[in-house]
C-alpha atoms as a PDB file:
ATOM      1  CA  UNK A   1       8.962  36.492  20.297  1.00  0.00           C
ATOM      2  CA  UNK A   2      10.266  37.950  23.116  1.00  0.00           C
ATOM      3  CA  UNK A   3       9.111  40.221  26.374  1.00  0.00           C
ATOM      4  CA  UNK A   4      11.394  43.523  26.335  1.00  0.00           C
ATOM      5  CA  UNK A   5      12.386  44.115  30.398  1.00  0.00           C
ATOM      6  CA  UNK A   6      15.016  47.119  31.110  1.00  0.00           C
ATOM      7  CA  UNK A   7      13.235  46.901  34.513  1.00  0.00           C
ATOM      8  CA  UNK A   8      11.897  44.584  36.955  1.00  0.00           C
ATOM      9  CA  UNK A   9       9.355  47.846  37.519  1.00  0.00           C
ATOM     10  CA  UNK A  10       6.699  46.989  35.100  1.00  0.00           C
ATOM     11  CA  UNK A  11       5.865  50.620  34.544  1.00  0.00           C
ATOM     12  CA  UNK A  12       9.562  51.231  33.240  1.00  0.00           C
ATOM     13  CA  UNK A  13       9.934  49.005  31.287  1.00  0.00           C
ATOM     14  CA  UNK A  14       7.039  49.817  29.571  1.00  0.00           C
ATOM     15  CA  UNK A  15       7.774  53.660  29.478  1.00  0.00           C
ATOM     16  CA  UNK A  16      11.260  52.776  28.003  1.00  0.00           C
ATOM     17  CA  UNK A  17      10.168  51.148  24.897  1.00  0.00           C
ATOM     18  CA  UNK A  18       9.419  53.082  21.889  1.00  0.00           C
ATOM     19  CA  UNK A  19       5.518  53.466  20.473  1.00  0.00           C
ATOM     20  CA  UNK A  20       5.851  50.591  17.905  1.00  0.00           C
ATOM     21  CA  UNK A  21       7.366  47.812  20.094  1.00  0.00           C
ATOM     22  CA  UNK A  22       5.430  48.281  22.720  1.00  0.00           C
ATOM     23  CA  UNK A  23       2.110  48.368  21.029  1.00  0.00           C
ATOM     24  CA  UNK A  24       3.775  44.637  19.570  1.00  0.00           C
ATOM     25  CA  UNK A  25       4.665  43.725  23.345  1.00  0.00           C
ATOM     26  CA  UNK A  26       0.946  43.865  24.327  1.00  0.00           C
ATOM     27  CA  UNK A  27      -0.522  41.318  21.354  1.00  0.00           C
ATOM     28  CA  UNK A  28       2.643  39.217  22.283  1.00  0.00           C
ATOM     29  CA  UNK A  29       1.946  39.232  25.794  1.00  0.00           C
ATOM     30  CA  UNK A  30      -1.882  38.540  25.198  1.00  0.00           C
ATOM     31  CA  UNK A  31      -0.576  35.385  23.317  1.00  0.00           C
ATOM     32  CA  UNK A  32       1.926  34.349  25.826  1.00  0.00           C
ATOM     33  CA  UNK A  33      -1.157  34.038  28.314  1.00  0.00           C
ATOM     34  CA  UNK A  34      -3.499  32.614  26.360  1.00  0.00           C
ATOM     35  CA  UNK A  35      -0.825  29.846  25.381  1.00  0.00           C
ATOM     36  CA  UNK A  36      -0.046  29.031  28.895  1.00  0.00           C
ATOM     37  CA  UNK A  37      -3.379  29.215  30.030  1.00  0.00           C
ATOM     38  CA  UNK A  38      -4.496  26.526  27.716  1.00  0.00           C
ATOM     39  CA  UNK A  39      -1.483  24.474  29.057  1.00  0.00           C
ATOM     40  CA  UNK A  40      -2.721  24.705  32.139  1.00  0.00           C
ATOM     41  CA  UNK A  41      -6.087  23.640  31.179  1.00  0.00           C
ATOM     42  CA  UNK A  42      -8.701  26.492  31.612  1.00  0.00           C
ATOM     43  CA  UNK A  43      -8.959  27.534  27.908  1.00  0.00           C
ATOM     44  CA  UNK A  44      -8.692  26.164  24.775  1.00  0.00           C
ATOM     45  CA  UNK A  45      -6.535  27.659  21.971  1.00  0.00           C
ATOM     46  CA  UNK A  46      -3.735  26.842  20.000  1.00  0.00           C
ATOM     47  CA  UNK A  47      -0.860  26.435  21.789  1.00  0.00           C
ATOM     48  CA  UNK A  48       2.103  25.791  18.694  1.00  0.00           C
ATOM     49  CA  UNK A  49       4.215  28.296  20.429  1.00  0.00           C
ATOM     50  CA  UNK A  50       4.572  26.574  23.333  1.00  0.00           C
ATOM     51  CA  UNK A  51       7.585  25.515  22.585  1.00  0.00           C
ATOM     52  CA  UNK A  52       9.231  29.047  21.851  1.00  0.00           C
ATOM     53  CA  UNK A  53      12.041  29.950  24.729  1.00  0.00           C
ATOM     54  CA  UNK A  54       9.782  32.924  26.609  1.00  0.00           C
ATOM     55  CA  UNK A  55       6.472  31.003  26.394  1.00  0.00           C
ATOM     56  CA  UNK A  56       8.362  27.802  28.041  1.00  0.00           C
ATOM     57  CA  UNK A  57      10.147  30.347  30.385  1.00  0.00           C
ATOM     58  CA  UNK A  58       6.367  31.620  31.752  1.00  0.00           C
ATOM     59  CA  UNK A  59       5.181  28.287  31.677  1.00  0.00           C
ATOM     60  CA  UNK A  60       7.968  27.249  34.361  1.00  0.00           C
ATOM     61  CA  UNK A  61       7.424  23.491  33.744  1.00  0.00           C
ATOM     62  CA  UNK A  62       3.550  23.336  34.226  1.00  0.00           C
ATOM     63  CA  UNK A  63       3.303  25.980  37.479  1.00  0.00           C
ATOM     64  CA  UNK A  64       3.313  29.185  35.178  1.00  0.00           C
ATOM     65  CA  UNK A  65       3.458  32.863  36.323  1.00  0.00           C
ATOM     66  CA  UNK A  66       0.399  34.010  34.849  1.00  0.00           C
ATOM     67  CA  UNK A  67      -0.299  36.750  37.720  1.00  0.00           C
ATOM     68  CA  UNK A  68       2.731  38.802  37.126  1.00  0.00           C
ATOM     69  CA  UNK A  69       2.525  38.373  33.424  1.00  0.00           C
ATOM     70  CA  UNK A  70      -0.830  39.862  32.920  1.00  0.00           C
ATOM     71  CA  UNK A  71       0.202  42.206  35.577  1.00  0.00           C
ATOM     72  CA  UNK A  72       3.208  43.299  33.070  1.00  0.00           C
ATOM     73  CA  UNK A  73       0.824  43.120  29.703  1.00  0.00           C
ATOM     74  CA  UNK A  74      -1.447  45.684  32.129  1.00  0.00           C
ATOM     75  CA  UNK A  75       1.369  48.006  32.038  1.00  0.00           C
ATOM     76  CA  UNK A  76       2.538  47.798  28.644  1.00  0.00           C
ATOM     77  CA  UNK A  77      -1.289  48.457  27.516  1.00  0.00           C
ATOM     78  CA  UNK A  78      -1.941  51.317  29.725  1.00  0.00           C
ATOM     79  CA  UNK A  79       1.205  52.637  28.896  1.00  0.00           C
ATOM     80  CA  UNK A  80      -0.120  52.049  25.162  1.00  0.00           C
ATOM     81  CA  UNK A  81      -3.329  53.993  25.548  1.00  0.00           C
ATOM     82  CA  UNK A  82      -1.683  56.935  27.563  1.00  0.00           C
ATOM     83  CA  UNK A  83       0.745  57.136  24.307  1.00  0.00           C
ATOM     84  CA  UNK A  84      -2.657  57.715  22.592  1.00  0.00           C
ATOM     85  CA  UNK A  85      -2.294  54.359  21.175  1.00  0.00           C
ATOM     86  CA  UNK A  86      -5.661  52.417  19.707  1.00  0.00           C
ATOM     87  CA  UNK A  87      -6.914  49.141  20.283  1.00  0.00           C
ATOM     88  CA  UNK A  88     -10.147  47.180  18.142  1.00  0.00           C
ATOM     89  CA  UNK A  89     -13.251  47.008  20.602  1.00  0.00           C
ATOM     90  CA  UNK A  90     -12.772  43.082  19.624  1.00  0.00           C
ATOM     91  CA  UNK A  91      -9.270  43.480  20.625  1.00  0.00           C
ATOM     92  CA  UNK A  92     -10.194  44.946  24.264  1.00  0.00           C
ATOM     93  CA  UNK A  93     -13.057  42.700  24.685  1.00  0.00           C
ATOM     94  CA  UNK A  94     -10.384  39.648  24.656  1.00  0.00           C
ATOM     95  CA  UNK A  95      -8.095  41.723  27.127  1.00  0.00           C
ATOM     96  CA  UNK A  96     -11.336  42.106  29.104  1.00  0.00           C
ATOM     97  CA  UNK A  97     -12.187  38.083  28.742  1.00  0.00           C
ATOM     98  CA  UNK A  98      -8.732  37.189  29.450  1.00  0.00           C
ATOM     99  CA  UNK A  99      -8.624  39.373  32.797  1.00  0.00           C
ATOM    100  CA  UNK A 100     -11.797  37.458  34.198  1.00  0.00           C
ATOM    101  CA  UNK A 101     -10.225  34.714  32.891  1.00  0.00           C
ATOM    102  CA  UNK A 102      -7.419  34.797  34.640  1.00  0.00           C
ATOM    103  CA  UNK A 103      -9.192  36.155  37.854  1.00  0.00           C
ATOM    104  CA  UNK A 104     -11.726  32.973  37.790  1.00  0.00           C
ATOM    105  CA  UNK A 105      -8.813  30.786  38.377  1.00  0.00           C
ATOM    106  CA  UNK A 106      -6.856  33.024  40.998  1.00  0.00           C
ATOM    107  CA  UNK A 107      -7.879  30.392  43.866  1.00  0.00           C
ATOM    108  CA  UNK A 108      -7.599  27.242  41.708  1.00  0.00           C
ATOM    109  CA  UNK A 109      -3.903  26.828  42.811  1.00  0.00           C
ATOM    110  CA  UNK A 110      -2.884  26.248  39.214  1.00  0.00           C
ATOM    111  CA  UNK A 111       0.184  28.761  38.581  1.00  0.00           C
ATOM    112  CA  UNK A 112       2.884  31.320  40.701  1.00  0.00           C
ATOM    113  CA  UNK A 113       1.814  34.287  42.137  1.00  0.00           C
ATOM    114  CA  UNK A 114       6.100  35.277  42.188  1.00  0.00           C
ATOM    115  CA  UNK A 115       7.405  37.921  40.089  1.00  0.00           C
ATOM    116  CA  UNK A 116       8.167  36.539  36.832  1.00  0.00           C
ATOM    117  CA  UNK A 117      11.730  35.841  36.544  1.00  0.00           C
ATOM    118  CA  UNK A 118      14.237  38.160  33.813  1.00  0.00           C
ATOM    119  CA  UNK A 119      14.731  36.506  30.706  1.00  0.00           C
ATOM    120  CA  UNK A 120      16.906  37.791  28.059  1.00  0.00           C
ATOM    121  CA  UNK A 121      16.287  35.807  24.536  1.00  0.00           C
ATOM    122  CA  UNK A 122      17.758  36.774  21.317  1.00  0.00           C
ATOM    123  CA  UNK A 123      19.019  34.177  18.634  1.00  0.00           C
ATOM    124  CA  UNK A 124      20.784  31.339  20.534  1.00  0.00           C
ATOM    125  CA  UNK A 125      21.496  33.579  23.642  1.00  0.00           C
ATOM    126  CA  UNK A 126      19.843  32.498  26.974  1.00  0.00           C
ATOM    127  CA  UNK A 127      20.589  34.587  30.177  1.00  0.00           C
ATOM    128  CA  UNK A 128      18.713  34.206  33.269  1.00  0.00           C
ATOM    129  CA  UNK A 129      18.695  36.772  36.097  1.00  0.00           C
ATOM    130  CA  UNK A 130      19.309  40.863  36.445  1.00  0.00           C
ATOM    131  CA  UNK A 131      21.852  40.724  33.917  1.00  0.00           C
ATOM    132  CA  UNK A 132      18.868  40.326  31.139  1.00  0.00           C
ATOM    133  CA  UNK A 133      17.600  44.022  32.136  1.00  0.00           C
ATOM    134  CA  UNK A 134      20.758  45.130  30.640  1.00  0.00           C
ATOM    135  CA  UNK A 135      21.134  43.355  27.667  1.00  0.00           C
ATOM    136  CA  UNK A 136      17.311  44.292  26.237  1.00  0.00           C
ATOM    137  CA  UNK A 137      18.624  47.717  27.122  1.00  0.00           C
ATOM    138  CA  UNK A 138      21.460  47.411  24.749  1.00  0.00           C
ATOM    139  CA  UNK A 139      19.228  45.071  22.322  1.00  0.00           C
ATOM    140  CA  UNK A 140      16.908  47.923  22.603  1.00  0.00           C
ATOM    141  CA  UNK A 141      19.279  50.382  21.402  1.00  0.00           C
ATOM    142  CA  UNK A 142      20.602  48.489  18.561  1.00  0.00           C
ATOM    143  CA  UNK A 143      17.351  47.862  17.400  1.00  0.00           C
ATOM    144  CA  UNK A 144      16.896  51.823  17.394  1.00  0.00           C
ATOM    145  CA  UNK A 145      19.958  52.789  15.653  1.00  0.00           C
ATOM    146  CA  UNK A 146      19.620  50.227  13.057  1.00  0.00           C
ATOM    147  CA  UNK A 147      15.540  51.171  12.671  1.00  0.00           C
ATOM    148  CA  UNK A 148      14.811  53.257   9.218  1.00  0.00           C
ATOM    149  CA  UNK A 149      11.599  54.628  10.470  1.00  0.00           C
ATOM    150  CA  UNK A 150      13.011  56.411  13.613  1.00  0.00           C
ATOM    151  CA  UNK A 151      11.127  55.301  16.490  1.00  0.00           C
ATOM    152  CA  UNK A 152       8.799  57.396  18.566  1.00  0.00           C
ATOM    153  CA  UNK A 153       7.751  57.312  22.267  1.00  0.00           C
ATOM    154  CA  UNK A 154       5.229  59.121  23.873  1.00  0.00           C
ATOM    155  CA  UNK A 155       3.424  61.512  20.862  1.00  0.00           C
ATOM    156  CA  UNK A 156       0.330  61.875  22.167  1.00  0.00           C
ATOM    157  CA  UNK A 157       0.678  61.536  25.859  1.00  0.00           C
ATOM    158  CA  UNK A 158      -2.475  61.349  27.837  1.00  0.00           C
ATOM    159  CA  UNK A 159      -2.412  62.256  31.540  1.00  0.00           C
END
C-alpha cells in the first residue's frame, strides 16, 4: 500500500501516474480513510491495516489528516473519470457516503486540516519530507520500465 506523490499539487500528481495505478490509488485512498476514520471513532469498519506504514503516517498518532487526504483521493478520482475511467454506482455511492462523512465531522475537532505530509514507502525504506516526491518519481519509472503491459495515461481524455 502506498500513496504515489511526484507533487505536493494534488492535481499532478495525479496527472503523472499512468491509467492503471491511479485507478488503484483511488480504492487505496478510499481505504486509507475509512481506516482512519474508524480510528478516530465516527465509523465502524475493519481497521487490520492500521498498522501498515502510510495508514499510521495519515493517522499521525490519533490527530489524522483526513481533510487533505480526501482532498488528494478527489483528485486522483476526477483525474480517473476525465481518463474515461469507470467506477460501480455502489462504488460512487461509498465515495459519496464517505464525503458527507467526512464533512459531518469537519467541526468535531477530531483530525488536521494541514497538508498531509510526503511520505515515500517502499520495502524497508522510510523518507519523510520533499525528498519523497522524487523518489516515487523514480519508483514510478522503474515500475514502468519493468511493466509487461506498457502503461497508458490519458486514452480517453474528457474535457
Amino acid at each position: 500500500m502506498q500513496i504515489f506523490r511526484v507533487s505536493p499539487d494534488h492535481v499532478v500528481s495525479a496527472r503523472y501516474l499512468d491509467n492503471r495505478r491511479l485507478s488503484k490509488q483511488v480504492l487505496v485512498l478510499y481505504q486509507i480513510l475509512r481506516v482512519n476514520l474508524s480510528l478516530v471513532g465516527v465509523l465502524d469498519t475493519n481497521t487490520r491495516y492500521q498498522h501498515h506504514p502510510i495508514v499510521k503516517h495519515v493517522y499521525n498518532g490519533g490527530n489524522p489528516y483526513i481533510t487533505d487526504t480526501y482532498r488528494l483521493l478527489e483528485a486522483y478520482d476526477l483525474e480517473h473519470q476525465r481518463r474515461g475511467g469507470k467506477r460501480s454506482p455502489a462504488f460512487r455511492e461509498d465515495l459519496e457516503s464517505l464525503k458527507q462523512l467526512i464533512r459531518g465531522h469537519l467541526n468535531d475537532d477530531l483530525w488536521r486540516y494541514d497538508p498531509l505530509p510526503p511520505l515515500y514507502v517502499f520495502g524497508e525504506d522510510r523518507v519523510y519530507g520533499d525528498a519523497a516526491y522524487d523518489l516515487y518519481v523514480t519508483l514510478l519509472h522503474d515500475k514502468w520500465r519493468a511493466d509487461t503491459i506498457a502503461p497508458r495515461c490519458g486514452t480517453g481524455l474528457k474535457t
